[in-house]
N, C-alpha and C. Protein backbone atom coordinates (compact mmCIF):
# COMPACT_ATOMS: atom_id res chain seq x y z
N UNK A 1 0.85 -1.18 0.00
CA UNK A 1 0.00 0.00 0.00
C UNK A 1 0.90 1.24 0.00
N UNK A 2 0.57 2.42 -1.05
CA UNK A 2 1.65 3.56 -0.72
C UNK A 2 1.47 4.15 0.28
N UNK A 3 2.43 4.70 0.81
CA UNK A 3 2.59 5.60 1.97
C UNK A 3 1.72 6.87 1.72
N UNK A 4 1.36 6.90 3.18
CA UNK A 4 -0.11 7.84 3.22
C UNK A 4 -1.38 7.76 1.93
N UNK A 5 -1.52 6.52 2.38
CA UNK A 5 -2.78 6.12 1.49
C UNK A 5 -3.90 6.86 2.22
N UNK A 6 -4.12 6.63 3.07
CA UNK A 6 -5.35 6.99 3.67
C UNK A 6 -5.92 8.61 3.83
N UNK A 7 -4.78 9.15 3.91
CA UNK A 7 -4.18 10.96 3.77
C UNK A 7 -5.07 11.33 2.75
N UNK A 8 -4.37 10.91 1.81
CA UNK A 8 -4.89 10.91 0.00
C UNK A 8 -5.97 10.37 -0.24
N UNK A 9 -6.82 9.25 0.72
CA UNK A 9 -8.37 9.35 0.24
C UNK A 9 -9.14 9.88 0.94
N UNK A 10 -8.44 10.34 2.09
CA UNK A 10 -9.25 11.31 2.74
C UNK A 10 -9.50 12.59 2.14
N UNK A 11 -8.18 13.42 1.95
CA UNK A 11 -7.99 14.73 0.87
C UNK A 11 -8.95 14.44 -0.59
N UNK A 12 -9.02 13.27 -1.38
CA UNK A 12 -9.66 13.51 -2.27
C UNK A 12 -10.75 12.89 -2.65
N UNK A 13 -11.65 12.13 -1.42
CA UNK A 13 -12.76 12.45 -1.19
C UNK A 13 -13.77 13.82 -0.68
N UNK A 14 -12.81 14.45 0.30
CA UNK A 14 -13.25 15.75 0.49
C UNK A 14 -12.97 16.75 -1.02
N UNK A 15 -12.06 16.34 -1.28
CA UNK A 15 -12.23 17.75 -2.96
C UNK A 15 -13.32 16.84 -3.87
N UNK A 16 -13.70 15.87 -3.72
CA UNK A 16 -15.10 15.54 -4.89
C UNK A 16 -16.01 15.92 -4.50
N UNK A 17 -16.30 15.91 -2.66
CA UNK A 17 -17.30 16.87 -2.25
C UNK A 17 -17.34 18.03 -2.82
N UNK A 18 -16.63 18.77 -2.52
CA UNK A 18 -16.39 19.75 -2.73
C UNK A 18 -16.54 20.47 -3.93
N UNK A 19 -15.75 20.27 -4.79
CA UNK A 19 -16.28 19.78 -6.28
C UNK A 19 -17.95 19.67 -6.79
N UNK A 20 -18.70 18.72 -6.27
CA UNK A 20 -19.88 18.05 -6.46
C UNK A 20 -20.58 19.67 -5.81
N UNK A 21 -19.95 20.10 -4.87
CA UNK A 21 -21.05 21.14 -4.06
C UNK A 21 -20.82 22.92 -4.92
N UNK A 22 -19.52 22.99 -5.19
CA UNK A 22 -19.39 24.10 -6.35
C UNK A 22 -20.13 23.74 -7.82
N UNK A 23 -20.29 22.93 -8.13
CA UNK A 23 -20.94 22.72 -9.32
C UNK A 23 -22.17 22.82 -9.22
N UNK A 24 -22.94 22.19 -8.03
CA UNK A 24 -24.35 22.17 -7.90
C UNK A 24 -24.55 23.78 -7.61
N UNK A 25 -24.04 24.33 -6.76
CA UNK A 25 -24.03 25.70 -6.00
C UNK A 25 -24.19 26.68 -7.30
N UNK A 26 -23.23 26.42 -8.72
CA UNK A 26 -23.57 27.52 -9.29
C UNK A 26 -24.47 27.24 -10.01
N UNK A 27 -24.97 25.79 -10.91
CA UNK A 27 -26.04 25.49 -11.53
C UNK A 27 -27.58 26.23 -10.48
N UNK A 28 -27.45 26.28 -9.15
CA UNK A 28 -28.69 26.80 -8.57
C UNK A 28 -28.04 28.38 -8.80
N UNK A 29 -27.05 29.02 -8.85
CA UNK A 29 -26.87 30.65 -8.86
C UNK A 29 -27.34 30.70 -10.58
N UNK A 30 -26.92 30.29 -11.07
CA UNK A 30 -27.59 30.34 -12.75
C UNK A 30 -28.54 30.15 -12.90
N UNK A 31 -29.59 29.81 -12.03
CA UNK A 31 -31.20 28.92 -12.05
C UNK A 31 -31.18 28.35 -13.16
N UNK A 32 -29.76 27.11 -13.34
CA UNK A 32 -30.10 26.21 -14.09
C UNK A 32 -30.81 24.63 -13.41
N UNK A 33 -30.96 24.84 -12.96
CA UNK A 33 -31.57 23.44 -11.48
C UNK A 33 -32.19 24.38 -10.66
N UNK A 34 -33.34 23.45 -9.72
CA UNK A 34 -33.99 24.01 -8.48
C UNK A 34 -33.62 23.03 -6.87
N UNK A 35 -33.64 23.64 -6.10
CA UNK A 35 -33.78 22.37 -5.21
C UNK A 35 -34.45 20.84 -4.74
N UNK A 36 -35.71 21.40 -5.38
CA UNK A 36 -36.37 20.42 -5.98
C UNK A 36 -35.65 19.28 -6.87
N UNK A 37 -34.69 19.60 -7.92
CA UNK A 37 -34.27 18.59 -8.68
C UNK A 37 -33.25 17.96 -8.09
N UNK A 38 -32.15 18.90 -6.94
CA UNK A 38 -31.42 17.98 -6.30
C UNK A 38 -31.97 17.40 -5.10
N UNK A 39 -32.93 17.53 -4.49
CA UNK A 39 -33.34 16.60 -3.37
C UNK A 39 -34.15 15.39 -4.23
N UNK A 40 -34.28 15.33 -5.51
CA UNK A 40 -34.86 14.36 -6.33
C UNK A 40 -33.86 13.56 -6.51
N UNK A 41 -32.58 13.96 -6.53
CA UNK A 41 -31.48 13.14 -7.14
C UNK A 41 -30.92 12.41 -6.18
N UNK A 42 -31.35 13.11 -4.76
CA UNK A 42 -30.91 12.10 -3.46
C UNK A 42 -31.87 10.74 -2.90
N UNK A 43 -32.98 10.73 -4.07
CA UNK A 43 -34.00 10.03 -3.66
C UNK A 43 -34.27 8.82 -4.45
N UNK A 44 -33.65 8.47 -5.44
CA UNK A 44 -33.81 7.58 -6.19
C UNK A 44 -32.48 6.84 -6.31
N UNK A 45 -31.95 5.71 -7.32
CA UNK A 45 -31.11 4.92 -7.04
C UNK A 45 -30.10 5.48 -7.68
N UNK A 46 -30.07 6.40 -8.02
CA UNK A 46 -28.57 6.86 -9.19
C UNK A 46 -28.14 7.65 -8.02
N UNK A 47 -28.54 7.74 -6.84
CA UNK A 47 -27.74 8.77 -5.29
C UNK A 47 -26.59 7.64 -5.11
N UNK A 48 -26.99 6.20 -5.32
CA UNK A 48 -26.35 5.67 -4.59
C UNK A 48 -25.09 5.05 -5.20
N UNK A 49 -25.40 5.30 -6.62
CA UNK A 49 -24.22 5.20 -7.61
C UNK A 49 -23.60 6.00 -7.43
N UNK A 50 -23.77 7.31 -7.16
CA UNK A 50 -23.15 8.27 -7.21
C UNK A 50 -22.18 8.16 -6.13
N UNK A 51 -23.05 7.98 -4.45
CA UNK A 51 -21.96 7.73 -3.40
C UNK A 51 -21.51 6.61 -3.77
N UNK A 52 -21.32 5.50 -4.46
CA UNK A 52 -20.12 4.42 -4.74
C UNK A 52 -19.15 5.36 -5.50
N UNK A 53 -19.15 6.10 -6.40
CA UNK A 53 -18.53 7.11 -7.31
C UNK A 53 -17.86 7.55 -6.14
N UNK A 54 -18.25 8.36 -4.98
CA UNK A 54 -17.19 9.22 -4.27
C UNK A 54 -16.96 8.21 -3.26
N UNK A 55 -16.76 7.11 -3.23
CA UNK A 55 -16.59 6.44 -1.86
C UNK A 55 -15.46 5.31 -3.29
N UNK A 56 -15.47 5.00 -4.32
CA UNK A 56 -14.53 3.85 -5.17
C UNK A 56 -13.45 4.98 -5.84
N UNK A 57 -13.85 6.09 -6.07
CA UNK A 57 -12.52 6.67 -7.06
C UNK A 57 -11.63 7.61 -5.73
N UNK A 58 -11.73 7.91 -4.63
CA UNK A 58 -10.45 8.00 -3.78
C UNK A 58 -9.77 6.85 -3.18
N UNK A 59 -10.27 6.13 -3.18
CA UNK A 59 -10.03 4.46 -2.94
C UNK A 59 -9.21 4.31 -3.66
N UNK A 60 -9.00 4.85 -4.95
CA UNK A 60 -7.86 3.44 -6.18
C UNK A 60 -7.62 4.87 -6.92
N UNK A 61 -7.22 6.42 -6.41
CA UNK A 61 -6.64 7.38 -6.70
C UNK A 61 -5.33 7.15 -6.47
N UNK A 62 -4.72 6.39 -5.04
CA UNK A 62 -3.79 6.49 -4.51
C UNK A 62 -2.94 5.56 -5.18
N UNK A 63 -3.47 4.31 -5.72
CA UNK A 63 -2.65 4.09 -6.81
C UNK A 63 -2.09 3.65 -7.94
N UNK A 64 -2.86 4.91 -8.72
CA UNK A 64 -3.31 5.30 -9.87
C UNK A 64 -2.17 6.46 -10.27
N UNK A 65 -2.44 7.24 -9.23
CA UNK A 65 -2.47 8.58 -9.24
C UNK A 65 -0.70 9.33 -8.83
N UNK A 66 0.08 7.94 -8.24
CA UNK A 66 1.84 8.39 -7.74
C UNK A 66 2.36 6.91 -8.22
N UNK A 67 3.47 7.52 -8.64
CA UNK A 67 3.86 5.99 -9.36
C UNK A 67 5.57 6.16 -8.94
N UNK A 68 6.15 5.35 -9.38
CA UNK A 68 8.19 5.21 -9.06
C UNK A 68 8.40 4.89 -10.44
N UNK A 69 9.70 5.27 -11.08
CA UNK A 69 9.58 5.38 -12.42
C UNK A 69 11.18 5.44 -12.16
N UNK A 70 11.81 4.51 -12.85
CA UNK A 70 13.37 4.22 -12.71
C UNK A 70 14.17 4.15 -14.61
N UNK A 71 15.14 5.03 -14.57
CA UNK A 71 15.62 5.43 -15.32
C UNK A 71 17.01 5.39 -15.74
N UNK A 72 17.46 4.80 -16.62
CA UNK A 72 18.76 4.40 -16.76
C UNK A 72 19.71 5.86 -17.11
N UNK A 73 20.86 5.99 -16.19
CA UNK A 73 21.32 7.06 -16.33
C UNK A 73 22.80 7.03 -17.04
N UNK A 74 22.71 8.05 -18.21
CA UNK A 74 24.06 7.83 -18.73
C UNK A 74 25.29 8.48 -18.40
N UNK A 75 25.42 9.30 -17.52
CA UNK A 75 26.47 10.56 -17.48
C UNK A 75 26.46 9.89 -15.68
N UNK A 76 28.22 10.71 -14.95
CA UNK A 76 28.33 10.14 -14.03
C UNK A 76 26.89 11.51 -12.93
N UNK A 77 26.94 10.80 -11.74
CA UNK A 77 26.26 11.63 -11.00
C UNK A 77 25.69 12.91 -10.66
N UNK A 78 26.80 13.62 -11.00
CA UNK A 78 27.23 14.93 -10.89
C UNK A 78 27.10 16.04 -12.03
N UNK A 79 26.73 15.28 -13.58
CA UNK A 79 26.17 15.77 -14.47
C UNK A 79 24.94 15.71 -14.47
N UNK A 80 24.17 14.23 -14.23
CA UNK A 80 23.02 13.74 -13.85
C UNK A 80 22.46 15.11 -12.70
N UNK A 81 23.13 15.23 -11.47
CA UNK A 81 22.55 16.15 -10.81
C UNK A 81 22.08 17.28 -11.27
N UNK A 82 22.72 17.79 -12.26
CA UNK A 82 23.08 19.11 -12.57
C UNK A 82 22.13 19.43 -13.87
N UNK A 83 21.51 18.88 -14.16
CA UNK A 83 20.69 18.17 -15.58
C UNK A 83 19.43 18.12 -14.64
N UNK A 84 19.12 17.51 -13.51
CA UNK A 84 18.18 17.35 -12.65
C UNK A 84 17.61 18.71 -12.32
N UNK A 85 18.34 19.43 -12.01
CA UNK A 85 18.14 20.59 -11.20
C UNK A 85 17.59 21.99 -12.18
N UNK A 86 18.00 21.58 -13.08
CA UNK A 86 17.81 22.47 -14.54
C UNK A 86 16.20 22.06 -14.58
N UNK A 87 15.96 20.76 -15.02
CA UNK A 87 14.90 20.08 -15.92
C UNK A 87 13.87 20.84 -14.49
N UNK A 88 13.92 20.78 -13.36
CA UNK A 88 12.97 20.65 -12.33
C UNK A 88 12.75 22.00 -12.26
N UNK A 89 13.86 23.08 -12.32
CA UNK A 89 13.64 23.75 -12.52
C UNK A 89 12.73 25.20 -13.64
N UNK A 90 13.34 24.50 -14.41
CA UNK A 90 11.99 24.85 -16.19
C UNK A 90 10.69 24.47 -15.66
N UNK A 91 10.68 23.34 -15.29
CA UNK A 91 9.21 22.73 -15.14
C UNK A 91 8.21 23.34 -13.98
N UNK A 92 9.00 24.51 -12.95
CA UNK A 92 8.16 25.13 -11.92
C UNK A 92 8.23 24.45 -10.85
N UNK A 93 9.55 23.59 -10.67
CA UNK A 93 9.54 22.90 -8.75
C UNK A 93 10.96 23.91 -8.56
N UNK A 94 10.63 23.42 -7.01
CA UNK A 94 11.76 23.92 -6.40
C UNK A 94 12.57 22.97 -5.76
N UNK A 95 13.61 22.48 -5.01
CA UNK A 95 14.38 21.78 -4.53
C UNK A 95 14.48 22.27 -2.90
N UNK A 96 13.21 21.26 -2.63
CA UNK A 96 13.21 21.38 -1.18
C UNK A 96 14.34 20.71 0.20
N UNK A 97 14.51 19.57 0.02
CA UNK A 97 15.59 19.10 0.72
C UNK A 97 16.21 17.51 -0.02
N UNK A 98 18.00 18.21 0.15
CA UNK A 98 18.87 17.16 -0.42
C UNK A 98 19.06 16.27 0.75
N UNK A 99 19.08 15.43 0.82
CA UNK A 99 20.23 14.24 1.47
C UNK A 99 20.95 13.24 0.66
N UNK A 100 22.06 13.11 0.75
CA UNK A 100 23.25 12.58 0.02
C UNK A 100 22.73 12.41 -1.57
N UNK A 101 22.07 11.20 -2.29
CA UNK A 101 21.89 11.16 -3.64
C UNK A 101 20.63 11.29 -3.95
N UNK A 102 19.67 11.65 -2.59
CA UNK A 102 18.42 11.73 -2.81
C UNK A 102 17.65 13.18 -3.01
N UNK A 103 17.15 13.64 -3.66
CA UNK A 103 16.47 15.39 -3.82
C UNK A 103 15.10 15.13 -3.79
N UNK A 104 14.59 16.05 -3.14
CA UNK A 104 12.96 16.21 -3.13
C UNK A 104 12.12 17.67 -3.29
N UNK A 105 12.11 17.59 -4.36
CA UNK A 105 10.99 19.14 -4.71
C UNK A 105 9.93 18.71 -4.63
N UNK A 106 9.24 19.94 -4.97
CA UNK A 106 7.74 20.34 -4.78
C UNK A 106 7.31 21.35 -5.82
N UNK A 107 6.05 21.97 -6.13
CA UNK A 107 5.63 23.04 -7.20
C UNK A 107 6.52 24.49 -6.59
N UNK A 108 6.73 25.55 -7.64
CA UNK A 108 7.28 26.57 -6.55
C UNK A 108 6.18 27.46 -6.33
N UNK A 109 5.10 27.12 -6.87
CA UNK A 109 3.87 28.49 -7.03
C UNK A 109 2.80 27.44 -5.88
N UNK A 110 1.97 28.49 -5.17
CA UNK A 110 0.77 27.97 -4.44
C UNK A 110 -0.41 27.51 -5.09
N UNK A 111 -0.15 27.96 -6.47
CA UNK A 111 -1.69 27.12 -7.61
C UNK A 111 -1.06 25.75 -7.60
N UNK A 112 0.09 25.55 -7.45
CA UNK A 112 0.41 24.34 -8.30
C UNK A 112 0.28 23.51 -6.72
N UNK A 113 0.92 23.71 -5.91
CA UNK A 113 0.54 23.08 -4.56
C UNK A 113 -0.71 22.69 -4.44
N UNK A 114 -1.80 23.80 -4.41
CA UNK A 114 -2.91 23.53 -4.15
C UNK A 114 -3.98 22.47 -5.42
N UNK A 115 -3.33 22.34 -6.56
CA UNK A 115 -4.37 21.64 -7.44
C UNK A 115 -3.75 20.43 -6.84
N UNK A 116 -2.65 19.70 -6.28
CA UNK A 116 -2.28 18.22 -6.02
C UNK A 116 -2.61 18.40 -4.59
N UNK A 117 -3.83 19.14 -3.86
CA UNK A 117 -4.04 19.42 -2.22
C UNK A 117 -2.49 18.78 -1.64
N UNK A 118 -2.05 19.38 -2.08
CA UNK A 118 -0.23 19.34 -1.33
C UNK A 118 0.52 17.95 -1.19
N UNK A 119 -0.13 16.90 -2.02
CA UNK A 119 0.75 15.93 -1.88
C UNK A 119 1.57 15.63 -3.10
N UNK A 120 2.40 16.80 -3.38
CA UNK A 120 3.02 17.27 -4.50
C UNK A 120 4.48 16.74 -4.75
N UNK A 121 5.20 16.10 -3.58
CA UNK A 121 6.67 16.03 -2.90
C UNK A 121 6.80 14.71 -4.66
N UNK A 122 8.02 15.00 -5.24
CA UNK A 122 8.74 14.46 -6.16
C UNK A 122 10.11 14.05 -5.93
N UNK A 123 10.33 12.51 -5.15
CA UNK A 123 12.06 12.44 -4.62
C UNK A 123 12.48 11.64 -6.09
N UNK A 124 13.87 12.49 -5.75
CA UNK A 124 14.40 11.80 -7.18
C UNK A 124 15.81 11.02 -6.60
N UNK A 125 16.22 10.19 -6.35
CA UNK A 125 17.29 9.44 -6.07
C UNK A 125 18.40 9.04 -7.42
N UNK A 126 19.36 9.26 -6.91
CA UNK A 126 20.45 8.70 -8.03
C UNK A 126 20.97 7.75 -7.45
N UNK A 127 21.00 6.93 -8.35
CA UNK A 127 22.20 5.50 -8.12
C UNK A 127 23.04 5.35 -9.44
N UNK A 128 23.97 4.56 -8.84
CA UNK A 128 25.09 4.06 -9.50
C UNK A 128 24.72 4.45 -10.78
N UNK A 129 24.09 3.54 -11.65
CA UNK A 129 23.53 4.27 -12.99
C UNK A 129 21.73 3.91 -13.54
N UNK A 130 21.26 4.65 -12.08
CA UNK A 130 20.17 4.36 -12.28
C UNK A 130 19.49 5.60 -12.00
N UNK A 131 18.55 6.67 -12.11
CA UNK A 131 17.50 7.58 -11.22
C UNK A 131 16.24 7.41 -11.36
N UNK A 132 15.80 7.13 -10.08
CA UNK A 132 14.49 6.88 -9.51
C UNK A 132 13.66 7.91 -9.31
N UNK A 133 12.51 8.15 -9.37
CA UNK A 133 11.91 9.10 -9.78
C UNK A 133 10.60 8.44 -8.87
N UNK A 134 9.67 9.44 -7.89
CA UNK A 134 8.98 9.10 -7.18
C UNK A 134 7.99 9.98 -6.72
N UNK A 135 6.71 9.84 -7.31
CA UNK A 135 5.80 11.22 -7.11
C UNK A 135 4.60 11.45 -7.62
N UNK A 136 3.96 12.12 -7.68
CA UNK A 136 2.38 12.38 -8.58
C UNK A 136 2.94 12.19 -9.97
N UNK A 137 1.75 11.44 -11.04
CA UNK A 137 1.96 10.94 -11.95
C UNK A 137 1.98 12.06 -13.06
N UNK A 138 1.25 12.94 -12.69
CA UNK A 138 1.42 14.41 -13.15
C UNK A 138 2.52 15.10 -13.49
């Protein structure tokens, strides 16, 4: 099971709420729906599809959704690093904390934090001639 599974279906069961309640919220500010039609929708059997919908897709988000991805590396370490730090950089992370061959960024902007509700952390490990790559699939 990945680490902090439960974190992650907690976090993204609450954003489908959430989600589900901004969408309904402006379809009633548009008076495109009435309340009437959503207390109809809690009353018949497609409610209950629906809660399998938010109760099965944070369930099998976690892993779906972060994967480990290992990469054959051609240059010694120290180019590899330096190539790392560039690429992560273009792409909008920052380089939060090194320990020996291991690096771990994150987004550097707060949009980008907040669309992965912060479980954003990307460790990239070097080996001998290998780099491991570990993080939202994103």
């Amino acid at each position: 099971m990945p680490e902090r599974y439960f974190i992650r279906v907690i976090k993204y069961f609450v954003y489908l709420c959430l989600l589900f309640a901004v969408i309904y919220g402006l379809m009633l500010m548009m008076k495109q729906t009435s309340w009437n039609m959503i207390v109809s929708v809690t009353q018949n059997k497609n409610f209950w599809l629906l809660c399998a919908v938010f109760v099965i897709l944070p369930l099998l988000y976690p892993f779906f959704g972060f994967v480990t991805r290992t990469v054959r590396a051609r240059m010694d370490p120290g180019e590899n690093r330096a190539i790392i730090l560039r690429t992560a950089e273009t792409n909008g992370f920052i380089l939060v904390k090194e320990l020996g061959n291991t690096m771990t960024f994150r987004p550097a902007t707060m949009a980008g934090r907040l669309r992965t509700l912060f479980e954003d952390k990307v460790k990239i490990i070097l080996k001998d001639d290998k780099i491991i790559i570990t993080g939202p699939r994103k």
